[in-house]
Protein backbone atom coordinates (compact mmCIF):
# COMPACT_ATOMS: atom_id res chain seq x y z
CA UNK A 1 0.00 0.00 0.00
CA UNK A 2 1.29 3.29 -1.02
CA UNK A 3 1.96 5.94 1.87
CA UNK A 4 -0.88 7.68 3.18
CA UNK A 5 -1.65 11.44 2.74
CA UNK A 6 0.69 13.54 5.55
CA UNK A 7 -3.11 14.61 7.08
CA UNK A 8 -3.93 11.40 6.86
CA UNK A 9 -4.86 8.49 10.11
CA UNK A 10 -2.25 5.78 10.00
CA UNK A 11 -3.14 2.80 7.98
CA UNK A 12 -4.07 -0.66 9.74
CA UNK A 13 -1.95 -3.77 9.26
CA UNK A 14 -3.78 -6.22 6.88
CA UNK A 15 -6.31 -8.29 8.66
CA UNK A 16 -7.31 -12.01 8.62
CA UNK A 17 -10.06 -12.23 6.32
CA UNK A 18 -12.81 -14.18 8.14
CA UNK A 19 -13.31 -15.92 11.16
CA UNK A 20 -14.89 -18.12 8.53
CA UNK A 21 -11.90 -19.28 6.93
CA UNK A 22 -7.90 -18.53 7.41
CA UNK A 23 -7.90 -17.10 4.04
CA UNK A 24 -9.77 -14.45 2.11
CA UNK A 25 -12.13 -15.24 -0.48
CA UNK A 26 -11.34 -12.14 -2.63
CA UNK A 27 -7.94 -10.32 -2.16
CA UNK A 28 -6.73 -7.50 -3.91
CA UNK A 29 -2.81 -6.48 -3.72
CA UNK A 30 -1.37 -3.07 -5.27
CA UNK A 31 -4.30 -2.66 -7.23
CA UNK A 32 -3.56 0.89 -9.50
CA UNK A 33 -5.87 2.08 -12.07
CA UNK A 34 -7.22 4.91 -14.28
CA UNK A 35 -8.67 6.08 -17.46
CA UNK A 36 -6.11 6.44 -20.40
CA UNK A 37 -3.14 8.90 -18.82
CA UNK A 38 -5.30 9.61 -15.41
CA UNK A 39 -4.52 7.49 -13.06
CA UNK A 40 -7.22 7.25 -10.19
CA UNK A 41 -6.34 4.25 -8.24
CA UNK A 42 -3.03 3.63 -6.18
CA UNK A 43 -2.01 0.94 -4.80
CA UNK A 44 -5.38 -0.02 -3.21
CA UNK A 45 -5.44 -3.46 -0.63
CA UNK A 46 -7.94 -5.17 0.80
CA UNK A 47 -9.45 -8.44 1.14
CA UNK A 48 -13.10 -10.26 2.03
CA UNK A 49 -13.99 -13.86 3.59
CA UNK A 50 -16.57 -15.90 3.11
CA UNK A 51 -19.35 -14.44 4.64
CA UNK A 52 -18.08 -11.00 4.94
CA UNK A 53 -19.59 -7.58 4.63
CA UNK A 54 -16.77 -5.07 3.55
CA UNK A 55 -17.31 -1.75 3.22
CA UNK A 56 -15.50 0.29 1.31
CA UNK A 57 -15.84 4.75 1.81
CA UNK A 58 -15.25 7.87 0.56
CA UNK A 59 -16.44 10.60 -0.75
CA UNK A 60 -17.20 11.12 -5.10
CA UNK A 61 -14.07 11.06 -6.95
CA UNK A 62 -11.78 9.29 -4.22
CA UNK A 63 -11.64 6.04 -6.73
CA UNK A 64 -14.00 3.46 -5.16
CA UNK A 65 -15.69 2.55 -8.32
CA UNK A 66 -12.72 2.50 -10.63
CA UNK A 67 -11.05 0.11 -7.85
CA UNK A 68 -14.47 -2.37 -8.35
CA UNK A 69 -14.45 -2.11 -11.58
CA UNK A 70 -11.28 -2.63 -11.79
CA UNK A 71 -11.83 -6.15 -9.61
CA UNK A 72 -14.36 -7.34 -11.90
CA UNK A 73 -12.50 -6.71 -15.41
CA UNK A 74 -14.53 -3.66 -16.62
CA UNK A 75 -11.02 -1.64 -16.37
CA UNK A 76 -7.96 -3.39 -16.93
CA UNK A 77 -6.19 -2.29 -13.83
CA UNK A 78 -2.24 -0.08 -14.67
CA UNK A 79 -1.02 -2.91 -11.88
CA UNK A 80 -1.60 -5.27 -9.10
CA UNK A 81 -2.57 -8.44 -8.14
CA UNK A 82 -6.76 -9.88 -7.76
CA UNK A 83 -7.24 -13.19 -6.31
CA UNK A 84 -9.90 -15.28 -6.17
CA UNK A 85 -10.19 -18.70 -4.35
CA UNK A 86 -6.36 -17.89 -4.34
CA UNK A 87 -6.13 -17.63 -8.01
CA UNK A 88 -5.44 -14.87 -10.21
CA UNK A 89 -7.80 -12.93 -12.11
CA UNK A 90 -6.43 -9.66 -13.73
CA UNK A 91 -7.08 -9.35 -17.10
CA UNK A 92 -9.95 -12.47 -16.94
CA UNK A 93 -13.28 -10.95 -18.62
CA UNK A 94 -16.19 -10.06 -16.90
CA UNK A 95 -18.81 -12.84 -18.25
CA UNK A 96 -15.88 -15.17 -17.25
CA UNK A 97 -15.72 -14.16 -13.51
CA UNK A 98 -19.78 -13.89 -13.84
CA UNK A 99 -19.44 -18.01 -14.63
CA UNK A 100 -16.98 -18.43 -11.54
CA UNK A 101 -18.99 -16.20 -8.88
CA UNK A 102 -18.36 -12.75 -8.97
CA UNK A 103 -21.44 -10.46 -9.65
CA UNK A 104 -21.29 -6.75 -10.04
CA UNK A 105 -24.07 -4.34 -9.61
CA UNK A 106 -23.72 -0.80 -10.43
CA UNK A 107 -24.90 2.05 -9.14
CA UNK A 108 -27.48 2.90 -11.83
CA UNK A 109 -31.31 0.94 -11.87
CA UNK A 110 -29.79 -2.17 -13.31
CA UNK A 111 -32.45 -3.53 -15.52
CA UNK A 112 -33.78 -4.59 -18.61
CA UNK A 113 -36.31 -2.11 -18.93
CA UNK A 114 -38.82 -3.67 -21.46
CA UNK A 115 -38.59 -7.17 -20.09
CA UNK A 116 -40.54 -8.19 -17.28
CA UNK A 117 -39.89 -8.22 -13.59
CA UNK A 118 -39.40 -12.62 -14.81
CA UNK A 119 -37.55 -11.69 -17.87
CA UNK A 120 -35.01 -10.56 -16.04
CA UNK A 121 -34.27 -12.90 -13.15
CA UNK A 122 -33.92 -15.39 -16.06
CA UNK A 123 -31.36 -13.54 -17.73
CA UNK A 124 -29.43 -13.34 -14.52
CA UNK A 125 -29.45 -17.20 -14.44
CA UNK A 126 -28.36 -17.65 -17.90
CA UNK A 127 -24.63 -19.39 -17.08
CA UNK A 128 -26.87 -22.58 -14.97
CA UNK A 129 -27.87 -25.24 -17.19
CA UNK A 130 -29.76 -26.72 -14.30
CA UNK A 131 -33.69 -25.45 -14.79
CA UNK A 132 -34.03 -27.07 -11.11
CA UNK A 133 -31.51 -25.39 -9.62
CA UNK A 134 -32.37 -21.70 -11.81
CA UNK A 135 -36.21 -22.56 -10.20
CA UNK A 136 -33.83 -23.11 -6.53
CA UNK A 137 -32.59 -19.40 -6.86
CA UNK A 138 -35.78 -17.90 -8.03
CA UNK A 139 -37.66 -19.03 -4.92
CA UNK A 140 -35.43 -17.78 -3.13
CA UNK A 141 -35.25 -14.27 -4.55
CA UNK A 142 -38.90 -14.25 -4.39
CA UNK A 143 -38.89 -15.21 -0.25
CA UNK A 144 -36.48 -12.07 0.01
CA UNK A 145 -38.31 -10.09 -2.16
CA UNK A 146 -41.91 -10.83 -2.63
CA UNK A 147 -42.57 -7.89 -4.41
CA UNK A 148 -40.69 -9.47 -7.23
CA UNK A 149 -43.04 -12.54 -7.38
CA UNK A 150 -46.40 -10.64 -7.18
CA UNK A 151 -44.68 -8.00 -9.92
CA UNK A 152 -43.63 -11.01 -11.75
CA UNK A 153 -45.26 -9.86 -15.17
CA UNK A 154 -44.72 -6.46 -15.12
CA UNK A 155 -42.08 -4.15 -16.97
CA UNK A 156 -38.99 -3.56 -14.79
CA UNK A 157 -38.60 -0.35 -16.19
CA UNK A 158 -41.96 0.96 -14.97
CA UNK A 159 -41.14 -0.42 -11.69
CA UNK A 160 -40.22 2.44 -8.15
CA UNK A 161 -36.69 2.85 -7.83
CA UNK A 162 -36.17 0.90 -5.12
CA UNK A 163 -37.83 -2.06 -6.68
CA UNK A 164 -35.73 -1.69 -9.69
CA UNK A 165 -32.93 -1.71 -7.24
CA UNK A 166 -34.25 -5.25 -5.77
CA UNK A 167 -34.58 -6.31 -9.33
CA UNK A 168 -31.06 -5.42 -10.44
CA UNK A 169 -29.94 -7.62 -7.08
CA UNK A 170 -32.17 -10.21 -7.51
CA UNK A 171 -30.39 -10.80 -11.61
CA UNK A 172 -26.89 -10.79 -9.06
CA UNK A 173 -28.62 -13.57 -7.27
CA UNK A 174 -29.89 -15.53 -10.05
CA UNK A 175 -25.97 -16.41 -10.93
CA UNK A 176 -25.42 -18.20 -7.94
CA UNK A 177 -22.66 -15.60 -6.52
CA UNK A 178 -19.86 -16.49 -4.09
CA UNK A 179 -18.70 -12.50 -3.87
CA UNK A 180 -20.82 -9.90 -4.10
CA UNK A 181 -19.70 -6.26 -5.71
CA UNK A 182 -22.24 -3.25 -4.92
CA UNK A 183 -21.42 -0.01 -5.91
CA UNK A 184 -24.02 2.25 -4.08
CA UNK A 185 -27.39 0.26 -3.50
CA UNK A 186 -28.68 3.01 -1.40
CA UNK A 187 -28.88 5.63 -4.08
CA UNK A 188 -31.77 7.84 -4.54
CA UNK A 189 -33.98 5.04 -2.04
CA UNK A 190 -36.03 6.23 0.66
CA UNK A 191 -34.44 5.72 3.88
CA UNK A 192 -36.99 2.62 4.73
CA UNK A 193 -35.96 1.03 1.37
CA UNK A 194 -32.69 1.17 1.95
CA UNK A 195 -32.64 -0.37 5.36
CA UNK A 196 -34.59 -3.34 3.72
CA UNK A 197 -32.08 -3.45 1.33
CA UNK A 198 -29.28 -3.72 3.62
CA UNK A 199 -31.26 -6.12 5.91
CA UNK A 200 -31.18 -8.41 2.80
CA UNK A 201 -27.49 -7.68 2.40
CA UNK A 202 -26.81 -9.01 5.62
CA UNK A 203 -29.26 -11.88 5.53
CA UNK A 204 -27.29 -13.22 2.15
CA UNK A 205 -23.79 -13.11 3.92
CA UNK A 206 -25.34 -14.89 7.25
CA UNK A 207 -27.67 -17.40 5.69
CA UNK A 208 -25.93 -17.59 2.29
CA UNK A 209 -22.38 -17.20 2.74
CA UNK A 210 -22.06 -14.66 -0.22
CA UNK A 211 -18.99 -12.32 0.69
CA UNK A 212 -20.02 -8.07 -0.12
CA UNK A 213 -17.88 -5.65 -0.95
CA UNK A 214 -19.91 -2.66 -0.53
CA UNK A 215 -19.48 0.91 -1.78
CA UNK A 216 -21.35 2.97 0.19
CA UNK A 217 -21.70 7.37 0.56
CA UNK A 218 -24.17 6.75 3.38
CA UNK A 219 -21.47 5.93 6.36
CA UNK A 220 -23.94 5.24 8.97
CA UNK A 221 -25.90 2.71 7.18
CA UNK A 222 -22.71 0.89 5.82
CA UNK A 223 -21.29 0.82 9.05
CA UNK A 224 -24.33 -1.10 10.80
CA UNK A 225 -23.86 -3.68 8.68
CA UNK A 226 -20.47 -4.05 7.44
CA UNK A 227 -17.76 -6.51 9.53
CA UNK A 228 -15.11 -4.24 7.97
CA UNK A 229 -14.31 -0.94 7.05
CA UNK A 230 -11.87 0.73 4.60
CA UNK A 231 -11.41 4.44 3.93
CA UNK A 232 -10.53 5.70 0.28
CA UNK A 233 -9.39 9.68 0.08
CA UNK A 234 -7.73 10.22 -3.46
CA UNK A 235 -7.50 6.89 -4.75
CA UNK A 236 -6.20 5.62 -1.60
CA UNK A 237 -6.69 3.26 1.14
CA UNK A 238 -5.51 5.32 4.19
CA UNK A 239 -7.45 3.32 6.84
CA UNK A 240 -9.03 -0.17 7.55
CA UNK A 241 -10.99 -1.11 11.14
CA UNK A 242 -13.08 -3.16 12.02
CA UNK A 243 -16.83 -1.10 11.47
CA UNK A 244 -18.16 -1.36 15.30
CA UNK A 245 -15.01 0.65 15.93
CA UNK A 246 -15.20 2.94 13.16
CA UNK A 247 -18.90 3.69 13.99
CA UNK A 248 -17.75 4.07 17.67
CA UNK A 249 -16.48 7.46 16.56
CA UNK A 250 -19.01 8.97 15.80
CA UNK A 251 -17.89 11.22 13.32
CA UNK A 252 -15.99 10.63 10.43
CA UNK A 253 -15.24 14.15 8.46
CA UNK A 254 -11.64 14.00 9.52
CA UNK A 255 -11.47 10.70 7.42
CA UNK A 256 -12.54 12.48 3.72
């Protein structure tokens, strides 16, 4: 990890992973990244377990979505090192780390607008071959979001945000993820919405297994759920704690 800023709290030691397992699940190593000559990512760390909600903070610009999709092979990353199940993936293509487990969702309404609610859960499913296990997933998409199986039939695009939000998850689900990358699920919801959102969040890594790695602008909520916590200010990691302790501070403006 590269130095951190001179205003800047001293950076945190690396971590085990997960109580879960003596290894992480994901691990990222140097990661640096950009956009042609800019360069907006440097030398970023950190790691998830099985099981494990890690959230990752800072304000716009400070290179949290550059450094996910940078992890998931939307951005072929300047250098570093991304392993998965202990293997590396730079450089392997998104509908390839799709097949093996990773899921992305972005932070737009992640839909297929003129398909139905249906439509769309199938199309996350589309790397099983299994119908029984695709039918496996659904049910359980709908039991987290029954709003899904009553709007089974109808357009996703003239859906409420925050259902299109538990669509775009639920076509995550549907590929039978091991990790889990979401790059602000909270936006634009109603503060009830997102809480339900975040309860499901949780429920996947405790009943599921599936690891997050969770961008987040709303600290609070992140923090109430997250086992982890890593601060991004310019493109780099300058602190990682455990998120009851972060959130035992109480404030967090001398962190951005």
């Amino acid at each position: 990890m590269a130095p951190p800023p001179d205003n800047a709290p001293s950076s945190v030691p690396q971590p085990p992973a997960s109580s879960n397992d003596d290894s992480p699940l994901l691990q990222v190593r140097g990661l640096s990244a950009g956009y042609g000559p800019r360069q907006v990512v440097f030398d970023v760390d950190f790691s998830v377990g099985k099981g494990e909600i890690v959230t990752i903070l800072g304000h716009n610009g400070a290179g949290k979505t550059t450094t996910l999709k940078s992890v998931f092979g939307l951005i072929k990353p300047l250098s570093g090192s991304v392993l998965y199940r202990g293997q590396e993936i730079v450089g392997r293509a998104p509908v390839e780390n799709v097949r093996e487990g990773i899921a992305f969702t972005p932070p737009e309404r992640y839909v297929f607008p003129d398909l139905s609610v249906l439509n769309n859960l199938k199309l996350g499913g589309f790397t099983e071959k299994s119908e029984a296990r695709r039918r496996e997933r659904l049910e359980r998409i709908y039991e987290m979001f029954p709003i899904l199986e009553e709007r089974a039939k109808q357009l996703a695009g003239t859906m409420s945000g925050g259902q299109q939000r538990m669509v775009g998850l639920g076509i995550a689900l549907m590929g039978d993820p091991e990790v889990m990358l979401l790059d602000e699920p909270s936006l634009g919801l109603a503060p009830s919405l997102v809480d339900q959102l975040m309860d499901t969040v949780r429920k996947l890594a405790d009943e599921d297994g599936i690891s997050v790695v969770l961008l987040e602008q709303n600290v609070a909520v992140a923090l109430e759920h997250a086992d982890r916590a890593y601060i991004m200010r310019s493109g780099r990691v300058i602190l990682e704690e455990p998120a009851d302790t972060m959130r035992a501070r109480g404030h967090w403006w001398d962190l951005f």
